[in-house]
N, C-alpha and C. Protein backbone atom coordinates (compact mmCIF):
# COMPACT_ATOMS: atom_id res chain seq x y z
N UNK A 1 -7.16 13.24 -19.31
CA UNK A 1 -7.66 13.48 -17.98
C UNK A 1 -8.34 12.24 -17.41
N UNK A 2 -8.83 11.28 -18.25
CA UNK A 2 -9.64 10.16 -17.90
C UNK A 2 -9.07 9.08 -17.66
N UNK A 3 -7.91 9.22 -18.40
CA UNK A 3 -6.55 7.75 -18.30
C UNK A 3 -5.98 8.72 -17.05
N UNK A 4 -5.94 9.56 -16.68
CA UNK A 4 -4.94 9.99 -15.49
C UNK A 4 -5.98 9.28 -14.13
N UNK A 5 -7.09 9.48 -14.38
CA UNK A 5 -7.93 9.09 -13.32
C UNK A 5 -8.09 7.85 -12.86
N UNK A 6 -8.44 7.13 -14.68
CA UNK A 6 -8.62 5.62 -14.19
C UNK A 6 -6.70 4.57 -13.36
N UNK A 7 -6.20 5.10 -14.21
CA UNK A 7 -4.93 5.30 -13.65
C UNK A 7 -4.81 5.13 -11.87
N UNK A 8 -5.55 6.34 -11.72
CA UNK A 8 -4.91 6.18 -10.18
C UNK A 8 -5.56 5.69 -9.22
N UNK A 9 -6.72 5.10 -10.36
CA UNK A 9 -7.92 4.37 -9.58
C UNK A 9 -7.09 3.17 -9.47
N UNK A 10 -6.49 2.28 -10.43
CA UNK A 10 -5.76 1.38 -10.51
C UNK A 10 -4.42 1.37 -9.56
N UNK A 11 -3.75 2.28 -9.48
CA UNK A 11 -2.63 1.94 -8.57
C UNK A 11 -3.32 2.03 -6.86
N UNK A 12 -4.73 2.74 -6.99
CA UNK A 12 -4.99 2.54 -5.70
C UNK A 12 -5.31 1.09 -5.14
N UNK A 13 -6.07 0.76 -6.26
CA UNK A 13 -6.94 -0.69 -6.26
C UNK A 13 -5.50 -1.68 -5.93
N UNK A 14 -4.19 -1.89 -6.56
CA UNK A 14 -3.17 -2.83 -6.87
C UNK A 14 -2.48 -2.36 -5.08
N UNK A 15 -2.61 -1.14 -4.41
CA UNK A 15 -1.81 -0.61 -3.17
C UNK A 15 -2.57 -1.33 -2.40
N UNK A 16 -4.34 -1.23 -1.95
CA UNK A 16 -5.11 -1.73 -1.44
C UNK A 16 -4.47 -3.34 -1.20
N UNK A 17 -4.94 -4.10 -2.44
CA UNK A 17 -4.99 -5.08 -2.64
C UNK A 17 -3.26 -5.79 -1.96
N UNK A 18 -2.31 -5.19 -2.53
CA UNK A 18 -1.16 -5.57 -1.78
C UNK A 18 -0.66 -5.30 -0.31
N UNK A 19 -1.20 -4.27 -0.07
CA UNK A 19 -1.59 -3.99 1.68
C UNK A 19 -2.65 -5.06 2.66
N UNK A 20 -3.51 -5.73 1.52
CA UNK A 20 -4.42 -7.04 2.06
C UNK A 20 -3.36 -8.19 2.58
N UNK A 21 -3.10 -8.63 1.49
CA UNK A 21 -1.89 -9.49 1.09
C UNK A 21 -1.09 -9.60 2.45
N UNK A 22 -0.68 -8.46 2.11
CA UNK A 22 0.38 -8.11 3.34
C UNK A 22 0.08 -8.34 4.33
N UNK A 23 -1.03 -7.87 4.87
CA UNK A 23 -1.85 -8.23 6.30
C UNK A 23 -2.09 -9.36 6.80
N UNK A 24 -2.21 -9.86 5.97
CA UNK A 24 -3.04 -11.49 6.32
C UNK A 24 -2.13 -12.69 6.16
N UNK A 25 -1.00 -12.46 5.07
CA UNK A 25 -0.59 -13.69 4.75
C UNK A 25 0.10 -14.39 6.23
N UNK A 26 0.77 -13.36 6.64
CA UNK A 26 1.74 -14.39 7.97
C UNK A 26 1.32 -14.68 9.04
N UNK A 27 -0.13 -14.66 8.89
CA UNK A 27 -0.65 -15.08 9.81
C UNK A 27 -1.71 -16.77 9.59
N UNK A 28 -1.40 -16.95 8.27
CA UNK A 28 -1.99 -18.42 7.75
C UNK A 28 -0.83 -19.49 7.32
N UNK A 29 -1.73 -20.70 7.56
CA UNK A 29 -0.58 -21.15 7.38
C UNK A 29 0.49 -21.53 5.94
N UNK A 30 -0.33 -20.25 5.03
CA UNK A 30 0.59 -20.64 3.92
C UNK A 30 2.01 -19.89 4.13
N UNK A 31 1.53 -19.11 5.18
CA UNK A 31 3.50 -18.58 5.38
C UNK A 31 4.21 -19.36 5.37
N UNK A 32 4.08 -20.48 6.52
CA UNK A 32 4.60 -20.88 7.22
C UNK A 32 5.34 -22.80 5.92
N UNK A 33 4.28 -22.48 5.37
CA UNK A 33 4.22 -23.67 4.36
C UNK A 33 4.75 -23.12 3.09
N UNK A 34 5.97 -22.89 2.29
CA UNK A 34 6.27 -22.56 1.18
C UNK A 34 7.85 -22.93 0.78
N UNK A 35 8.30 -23.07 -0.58
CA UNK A 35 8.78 -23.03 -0.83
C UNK A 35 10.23 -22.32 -0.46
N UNK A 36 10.40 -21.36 0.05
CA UNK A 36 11.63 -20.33 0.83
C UNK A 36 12.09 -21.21 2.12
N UNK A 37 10.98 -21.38 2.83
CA UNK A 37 10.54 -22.04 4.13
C UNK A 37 11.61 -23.41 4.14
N UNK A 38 11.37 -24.37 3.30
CA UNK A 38 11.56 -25.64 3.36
C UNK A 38 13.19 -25.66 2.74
N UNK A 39 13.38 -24.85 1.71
CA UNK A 39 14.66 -24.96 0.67
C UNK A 39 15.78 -24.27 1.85
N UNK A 40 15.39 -23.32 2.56
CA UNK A 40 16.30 -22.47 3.23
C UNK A 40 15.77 -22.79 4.56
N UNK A 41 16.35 -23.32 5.41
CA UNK A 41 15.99 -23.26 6.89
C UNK A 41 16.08 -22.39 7.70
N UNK A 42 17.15 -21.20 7.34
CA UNK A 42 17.20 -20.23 8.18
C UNK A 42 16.32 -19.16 8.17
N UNK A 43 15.80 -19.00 6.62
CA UNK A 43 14.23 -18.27 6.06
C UNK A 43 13.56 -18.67 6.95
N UNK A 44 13.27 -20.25 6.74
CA UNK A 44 11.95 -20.43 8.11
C UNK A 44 11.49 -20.10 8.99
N UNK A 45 13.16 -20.38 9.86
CA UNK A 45 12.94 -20.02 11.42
C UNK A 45 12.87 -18.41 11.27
N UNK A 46 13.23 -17.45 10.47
CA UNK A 46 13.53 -16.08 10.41
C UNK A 46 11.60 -15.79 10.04
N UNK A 47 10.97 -16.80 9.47
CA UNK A 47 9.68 -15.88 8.84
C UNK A 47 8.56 -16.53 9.97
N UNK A 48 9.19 -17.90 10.70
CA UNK A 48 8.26 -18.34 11.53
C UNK A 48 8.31 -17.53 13.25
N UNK A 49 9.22 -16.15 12.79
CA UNK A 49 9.37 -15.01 13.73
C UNK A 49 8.03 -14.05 14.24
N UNK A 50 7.86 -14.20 14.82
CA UNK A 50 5.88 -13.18 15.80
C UNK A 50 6.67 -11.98 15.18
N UNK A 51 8.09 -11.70 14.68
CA UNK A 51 8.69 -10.08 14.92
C UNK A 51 8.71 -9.99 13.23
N UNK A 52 9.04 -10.70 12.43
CA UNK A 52 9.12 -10.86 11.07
C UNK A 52 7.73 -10.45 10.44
N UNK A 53 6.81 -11.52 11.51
CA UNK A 53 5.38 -11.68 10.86
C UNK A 53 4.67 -10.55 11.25
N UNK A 54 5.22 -9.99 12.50
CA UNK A 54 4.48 -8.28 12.83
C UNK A 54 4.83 -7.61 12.20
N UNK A 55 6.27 -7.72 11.74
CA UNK A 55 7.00 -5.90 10.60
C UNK A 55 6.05 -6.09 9.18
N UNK A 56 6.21 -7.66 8.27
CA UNK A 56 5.24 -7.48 7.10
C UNK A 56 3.87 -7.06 7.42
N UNK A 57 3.11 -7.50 8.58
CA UNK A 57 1.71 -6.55 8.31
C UNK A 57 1.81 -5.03 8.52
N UNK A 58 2.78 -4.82 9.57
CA UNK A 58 2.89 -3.68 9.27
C UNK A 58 2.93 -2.75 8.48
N UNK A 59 4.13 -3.64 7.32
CA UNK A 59 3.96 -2.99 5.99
C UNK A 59 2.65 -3.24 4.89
N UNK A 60 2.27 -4.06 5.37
CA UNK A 60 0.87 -4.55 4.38
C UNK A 60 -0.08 -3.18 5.11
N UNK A 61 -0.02 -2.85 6.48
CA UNK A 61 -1.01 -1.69 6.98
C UNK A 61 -0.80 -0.67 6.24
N UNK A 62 0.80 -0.27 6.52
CA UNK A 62 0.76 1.32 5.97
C UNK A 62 0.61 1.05 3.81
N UNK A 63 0.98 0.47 3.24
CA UNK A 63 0.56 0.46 2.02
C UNK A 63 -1.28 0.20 1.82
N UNK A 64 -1.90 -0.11 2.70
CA UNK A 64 -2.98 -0.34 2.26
C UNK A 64 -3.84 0.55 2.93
N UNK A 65 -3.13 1.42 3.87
CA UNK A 65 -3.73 2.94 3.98
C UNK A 65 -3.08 3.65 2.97
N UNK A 66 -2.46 3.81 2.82
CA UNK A 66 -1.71 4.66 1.58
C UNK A 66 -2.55 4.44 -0.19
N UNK A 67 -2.99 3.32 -0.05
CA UNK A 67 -3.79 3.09 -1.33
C UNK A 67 -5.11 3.79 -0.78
N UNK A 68 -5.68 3.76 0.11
CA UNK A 68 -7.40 4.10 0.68
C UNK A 68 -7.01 5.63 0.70
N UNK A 69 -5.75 6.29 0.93
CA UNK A 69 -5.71 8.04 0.66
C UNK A 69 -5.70 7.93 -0.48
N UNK A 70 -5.14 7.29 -1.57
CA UNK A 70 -4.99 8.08 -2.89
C UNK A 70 -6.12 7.71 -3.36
N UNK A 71 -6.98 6.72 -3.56
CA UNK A 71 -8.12 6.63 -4.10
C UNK A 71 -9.21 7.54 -3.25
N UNK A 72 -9.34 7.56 -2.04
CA UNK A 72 -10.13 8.99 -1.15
C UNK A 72 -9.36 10.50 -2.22
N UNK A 73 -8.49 10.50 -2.28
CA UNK A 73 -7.71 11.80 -2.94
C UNK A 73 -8.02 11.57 -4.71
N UNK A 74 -8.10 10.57 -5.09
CA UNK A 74 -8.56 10.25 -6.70
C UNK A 74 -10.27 11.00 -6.52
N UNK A 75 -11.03 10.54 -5.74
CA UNK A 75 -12.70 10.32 -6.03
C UNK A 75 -12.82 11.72 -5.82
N UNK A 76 -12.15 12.12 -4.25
CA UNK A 76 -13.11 13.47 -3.65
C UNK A 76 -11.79 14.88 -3.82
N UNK A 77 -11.03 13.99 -4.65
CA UNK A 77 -9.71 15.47 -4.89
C UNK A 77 -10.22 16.53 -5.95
N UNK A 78 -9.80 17.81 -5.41
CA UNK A 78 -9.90 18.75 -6.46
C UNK A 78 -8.92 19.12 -7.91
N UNK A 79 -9.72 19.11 -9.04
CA UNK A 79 -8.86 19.28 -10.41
C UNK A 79 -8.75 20.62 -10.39
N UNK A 80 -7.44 21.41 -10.35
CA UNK A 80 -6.87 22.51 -10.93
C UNK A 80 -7.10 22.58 -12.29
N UNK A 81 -7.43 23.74 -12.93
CA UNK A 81 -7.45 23.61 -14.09
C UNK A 81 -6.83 24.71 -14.70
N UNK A 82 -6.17 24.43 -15.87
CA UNK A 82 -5.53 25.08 -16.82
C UNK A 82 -5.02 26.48 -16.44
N UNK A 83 -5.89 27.35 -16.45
CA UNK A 83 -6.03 28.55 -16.37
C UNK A 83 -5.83 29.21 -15.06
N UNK A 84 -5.78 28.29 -13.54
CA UNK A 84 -5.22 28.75 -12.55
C UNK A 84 -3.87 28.36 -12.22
N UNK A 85 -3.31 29.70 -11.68
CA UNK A 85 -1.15 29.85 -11.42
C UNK A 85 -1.82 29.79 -10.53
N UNK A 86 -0.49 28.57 -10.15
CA UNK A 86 -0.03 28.72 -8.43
C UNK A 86 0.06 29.61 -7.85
N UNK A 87 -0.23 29.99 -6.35
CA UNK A 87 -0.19 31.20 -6.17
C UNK A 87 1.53 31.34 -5.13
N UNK A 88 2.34 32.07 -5.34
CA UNK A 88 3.65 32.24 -4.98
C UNK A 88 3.45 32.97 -3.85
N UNK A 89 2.67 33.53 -3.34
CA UNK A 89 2.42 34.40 -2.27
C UNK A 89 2.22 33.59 -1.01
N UNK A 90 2.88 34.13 0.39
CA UNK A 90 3.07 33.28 1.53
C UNK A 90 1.19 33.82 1.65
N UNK A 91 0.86 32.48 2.56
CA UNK A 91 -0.55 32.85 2.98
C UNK A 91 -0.08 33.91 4.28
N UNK A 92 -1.62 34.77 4.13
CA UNK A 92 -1.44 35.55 5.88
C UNK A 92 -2.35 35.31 6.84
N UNK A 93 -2.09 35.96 7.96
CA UNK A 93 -2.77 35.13 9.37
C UNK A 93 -3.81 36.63 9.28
């Protein structure tokens, strides 16, 4: 139960952290300065794109909300335990 926890403390912490990443990098100039950049020219002009560099933060946003739910859902989530069945019954109004 304690490795399941620290666990998902960790994939939250590694989602966070790569959702940072994500956010920030194309907007410094190490994007713009790398290895892909210089070897491939068409990479360049494709990553030195406002539309390239908006879709990765984008994706750096939604993964690094997606890490801040599961660790919010790790800390303040409720443990089922053992002894309670699902309940199969439709809820009623």
């Amino acid at each position: 139960m304690l490795i399941q926890f620290v666990l998902r403390l960790l994939v939250a912490a590694y989602l966070i952290e790569a959702g940072l990443v994500l956010t920030i990098a194309p907007w410094t100039p190490l994007w713009e300065n790398n290895y892909f950049a210089h070897a491939w020219p068409a990479v360049g002009v494709m990553m030195a794109s406002a539309y390239v560099q908006g879709a990765v933060t984008g994706v750096g946003l939604i993964t690094m909300t997606v890490g801040i739910r599961d660790l919010l859902a790790a800390i303040f989530g409720r443990r089922a335990t053992s002894d309670q069945a699902p309940s199969l019954n439709p809820p009623t109004l």
